[in-house]
N, C-alpha and C. Protein backbone atom coordinates (compact mmCIF):
# COMPACT_ATOMS: atom_id res chain seq x y z
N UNK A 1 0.83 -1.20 0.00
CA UNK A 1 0.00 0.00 0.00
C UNK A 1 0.87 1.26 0.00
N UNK A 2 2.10 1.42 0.47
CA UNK A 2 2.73 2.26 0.54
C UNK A 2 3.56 2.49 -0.42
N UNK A 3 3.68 1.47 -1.34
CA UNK A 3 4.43 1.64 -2.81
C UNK A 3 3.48 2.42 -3.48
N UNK A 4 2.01 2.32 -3.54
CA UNK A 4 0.93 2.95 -4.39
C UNK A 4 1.34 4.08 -4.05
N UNK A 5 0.86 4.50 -2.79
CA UNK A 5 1.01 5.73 -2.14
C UNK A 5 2.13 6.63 -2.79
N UNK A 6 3.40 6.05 -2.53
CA UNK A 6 4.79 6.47 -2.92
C UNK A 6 4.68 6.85 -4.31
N UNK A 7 4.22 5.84 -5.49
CA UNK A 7 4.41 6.30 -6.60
C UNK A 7 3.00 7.44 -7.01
N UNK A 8 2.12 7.48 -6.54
CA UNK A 8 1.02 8.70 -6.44
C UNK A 8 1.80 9.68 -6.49
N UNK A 9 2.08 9.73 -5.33
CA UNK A 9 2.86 10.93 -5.01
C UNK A 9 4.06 11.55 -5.79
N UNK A 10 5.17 10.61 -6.49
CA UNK A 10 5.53 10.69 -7.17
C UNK A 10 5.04 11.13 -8.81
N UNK A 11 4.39 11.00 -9.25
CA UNK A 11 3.17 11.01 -10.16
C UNK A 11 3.09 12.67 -10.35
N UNK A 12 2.21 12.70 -9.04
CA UNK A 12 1.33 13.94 -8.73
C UNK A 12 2.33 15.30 -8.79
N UNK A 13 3.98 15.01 -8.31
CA UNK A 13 4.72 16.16 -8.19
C UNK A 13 5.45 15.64 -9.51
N UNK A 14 5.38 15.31 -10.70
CA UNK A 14 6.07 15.06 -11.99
C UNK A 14 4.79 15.70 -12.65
N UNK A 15 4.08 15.73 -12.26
CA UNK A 15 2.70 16.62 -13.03
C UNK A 15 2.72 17.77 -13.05
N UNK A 16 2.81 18.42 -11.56
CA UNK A 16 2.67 19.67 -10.74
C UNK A 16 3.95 20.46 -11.75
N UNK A 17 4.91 20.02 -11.36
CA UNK A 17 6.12 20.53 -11.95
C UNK A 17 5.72 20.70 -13.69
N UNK A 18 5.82 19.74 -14.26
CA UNK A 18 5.15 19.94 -15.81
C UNK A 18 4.14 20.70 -16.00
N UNK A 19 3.10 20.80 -15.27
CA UNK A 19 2.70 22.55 -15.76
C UNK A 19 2.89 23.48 -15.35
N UNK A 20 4.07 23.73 -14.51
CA UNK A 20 3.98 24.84 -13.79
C UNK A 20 5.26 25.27 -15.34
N UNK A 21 5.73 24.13 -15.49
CA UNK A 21 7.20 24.54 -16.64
C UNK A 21 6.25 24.97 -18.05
N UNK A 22 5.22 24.28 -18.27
CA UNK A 22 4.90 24.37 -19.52
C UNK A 22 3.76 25.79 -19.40
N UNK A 23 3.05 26.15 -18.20
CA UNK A 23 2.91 27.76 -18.20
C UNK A 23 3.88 28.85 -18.35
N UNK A 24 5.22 28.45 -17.77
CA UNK A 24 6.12 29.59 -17.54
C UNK A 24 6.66 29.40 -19.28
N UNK A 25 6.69 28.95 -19.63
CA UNK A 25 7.18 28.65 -21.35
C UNK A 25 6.15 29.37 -21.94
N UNK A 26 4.80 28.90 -22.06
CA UNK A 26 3.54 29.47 -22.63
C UNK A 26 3.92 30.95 -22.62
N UNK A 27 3.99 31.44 -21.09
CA UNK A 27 3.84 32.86 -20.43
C UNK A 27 4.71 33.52 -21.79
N UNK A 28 6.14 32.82 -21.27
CA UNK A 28 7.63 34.02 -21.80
C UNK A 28 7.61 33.66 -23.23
N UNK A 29 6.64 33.01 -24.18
CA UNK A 29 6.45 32.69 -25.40
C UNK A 29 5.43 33.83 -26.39
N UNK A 30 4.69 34.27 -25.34
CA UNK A 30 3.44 35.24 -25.83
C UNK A 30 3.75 36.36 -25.86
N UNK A 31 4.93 36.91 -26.78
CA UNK A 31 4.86 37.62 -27.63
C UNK A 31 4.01 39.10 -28.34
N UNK A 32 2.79 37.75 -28.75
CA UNK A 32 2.22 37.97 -29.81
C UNK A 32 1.11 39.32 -28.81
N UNK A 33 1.18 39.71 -27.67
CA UNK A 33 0.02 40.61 -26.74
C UNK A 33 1.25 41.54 -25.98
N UNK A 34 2.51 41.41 -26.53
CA UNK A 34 3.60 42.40 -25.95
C UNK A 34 3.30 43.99 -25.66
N UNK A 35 1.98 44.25 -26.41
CA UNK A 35 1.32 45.56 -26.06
C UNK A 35 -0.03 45.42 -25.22
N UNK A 36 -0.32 44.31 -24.47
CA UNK A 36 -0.97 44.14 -23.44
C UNK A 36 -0.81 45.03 -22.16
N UNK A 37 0.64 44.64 -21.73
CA UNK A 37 0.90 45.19 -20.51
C UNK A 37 0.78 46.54 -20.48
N UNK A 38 0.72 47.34 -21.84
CA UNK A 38 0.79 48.92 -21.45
C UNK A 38 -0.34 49.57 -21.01
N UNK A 39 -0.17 50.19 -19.80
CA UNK A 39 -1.54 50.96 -19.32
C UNK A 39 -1.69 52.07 -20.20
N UNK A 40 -0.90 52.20 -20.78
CA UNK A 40 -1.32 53.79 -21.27
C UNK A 40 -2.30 53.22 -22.90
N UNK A 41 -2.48 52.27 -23.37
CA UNK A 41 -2.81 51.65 -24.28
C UNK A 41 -4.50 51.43 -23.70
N UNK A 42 -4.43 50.88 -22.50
CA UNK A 42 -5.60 50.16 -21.98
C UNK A 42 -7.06 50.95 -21.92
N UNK A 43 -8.35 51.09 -22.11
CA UNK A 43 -9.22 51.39 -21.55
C UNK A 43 -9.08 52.10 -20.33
N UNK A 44 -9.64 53.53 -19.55
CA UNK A 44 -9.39 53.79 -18.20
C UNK A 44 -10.51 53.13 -17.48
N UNK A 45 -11.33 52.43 -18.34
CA UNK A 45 -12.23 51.07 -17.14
C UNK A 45 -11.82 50.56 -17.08
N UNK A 46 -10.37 49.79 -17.66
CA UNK A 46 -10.03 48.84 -17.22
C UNK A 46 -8.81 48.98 -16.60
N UNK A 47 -8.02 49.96 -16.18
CA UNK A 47 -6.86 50.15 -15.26
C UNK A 47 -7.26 50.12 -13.75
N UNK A 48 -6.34 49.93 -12.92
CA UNK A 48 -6.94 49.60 -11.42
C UNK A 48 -6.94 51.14 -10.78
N UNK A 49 -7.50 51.34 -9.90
CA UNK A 49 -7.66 52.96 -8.98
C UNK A 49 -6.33 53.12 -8.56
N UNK A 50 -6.19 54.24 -8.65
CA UNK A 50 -4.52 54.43 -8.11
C UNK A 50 -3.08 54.42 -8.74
N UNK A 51 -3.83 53.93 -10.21
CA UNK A 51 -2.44 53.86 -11.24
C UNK A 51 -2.39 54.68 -12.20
């Protein structure tokens, strides 16, 4: 029972890790919205209070 357990667990953090790698790839890949981040671009409904 504790081999199951063991390889679950094992499993579960070979997963965790694989998407956390294959978001941070996605993230620094997208490019293509490089004029996203600019507030001065954005709607002023859609900037937060204070910025």
């Amino acid at each position: 029972m504790t081999g199951a357990v063991a390889v679950s667990a094992l499993v579960g953090l070979l997963s965790l890790l694989a998407g956390v790698a294959l978001g941070w790839h996605l993230r620094s890949s997208s490019d293509w919205c490089a004029d996203c981040a600019r507030t001065e671009q954005s709607p002023h409904s859609l900037q937060r209070p204070g910025v």
